[in-house]
Protein backbone atom coordinates (compact mmCIF):
# COMPACT_ATOMS: atom_id res chain seq x y z
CA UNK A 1 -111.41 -55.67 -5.99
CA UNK A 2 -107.84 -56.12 -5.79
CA UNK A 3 -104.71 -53.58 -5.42
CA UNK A 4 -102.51 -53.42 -8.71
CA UNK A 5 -98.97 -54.59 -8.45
CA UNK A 6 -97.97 -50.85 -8.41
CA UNK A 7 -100.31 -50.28 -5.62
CA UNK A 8 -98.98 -53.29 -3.75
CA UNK A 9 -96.05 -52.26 -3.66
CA UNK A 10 -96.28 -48.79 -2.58
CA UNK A 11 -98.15 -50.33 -0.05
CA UNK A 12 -95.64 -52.59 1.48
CA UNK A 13 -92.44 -49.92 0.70
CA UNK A 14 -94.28 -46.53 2.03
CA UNK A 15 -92.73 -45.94 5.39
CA UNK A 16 -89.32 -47.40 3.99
CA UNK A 17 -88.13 -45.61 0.41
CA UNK A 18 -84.30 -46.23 0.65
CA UNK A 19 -84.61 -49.53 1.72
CA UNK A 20 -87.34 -50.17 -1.33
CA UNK A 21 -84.37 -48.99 -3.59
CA UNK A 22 -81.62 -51.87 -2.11
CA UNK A 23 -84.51 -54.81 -1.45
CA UNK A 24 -87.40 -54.27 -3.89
CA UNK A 25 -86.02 -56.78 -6.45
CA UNK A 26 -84.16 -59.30 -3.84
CA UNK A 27 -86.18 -62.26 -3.54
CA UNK A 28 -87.39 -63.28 0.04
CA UNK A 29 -85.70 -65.73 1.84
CA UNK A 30 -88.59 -67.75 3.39
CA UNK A 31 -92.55 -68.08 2.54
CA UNK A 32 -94.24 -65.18 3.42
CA UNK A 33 -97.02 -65.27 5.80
CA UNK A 34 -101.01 -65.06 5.69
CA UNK A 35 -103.04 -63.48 2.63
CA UNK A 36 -103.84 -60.69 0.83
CA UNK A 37 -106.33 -58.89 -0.12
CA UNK A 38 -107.73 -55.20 -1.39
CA UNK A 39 -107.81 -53.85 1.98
CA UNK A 40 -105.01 -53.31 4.35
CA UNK A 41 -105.90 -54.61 8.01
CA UNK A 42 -103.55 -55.60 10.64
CA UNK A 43 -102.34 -58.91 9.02
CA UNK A 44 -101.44 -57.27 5.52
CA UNK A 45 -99.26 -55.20 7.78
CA UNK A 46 -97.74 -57.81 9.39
CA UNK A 47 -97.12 -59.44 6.38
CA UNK A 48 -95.16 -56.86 4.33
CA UNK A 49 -93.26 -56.29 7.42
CA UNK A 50 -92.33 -59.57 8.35
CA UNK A 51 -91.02 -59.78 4.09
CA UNK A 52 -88.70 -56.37 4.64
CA UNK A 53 -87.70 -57.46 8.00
CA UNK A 54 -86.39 -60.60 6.33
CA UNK A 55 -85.21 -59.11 3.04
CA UNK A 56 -82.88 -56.82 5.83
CA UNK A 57 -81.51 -59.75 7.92
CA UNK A 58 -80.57 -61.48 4.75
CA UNK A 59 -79.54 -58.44 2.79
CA UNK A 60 -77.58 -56.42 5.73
CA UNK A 61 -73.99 -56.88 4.60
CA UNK A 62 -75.54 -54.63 1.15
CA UNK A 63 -77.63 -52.04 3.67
């Protein structure tokens, strides 16, 4: 079982809505870290967070 792309991604944006409106489409600077998979454990966390943490050091000047 796997989460949809929709799914995903209201996954990774929950906690964060305006910055999912400035950042959803940039592309992320660096590879993004570990796996993923249908359910969300402490790495998938880390993961999405570690992309939006570098989507807003690269993006900041547009924040």
């Amino acid at each position: 079982m796997s989460l949809t792309a929709e799914t995903h991604r209201e996954q990774k944006w929950g906690d964060f809505p305006a910055l999912r409106k400035l950042l959803e489409d940039k592309p992320v600077p660096s590879e993004s870290l570990g796996t993923t998979s249908a359910t969300d454990n402490f790495l998938d966390a880390l993961v999405r967070l570690s992309e939006i943490a570098e989507l807003i050091d690269k993006y900041q000047a547009e924040i």
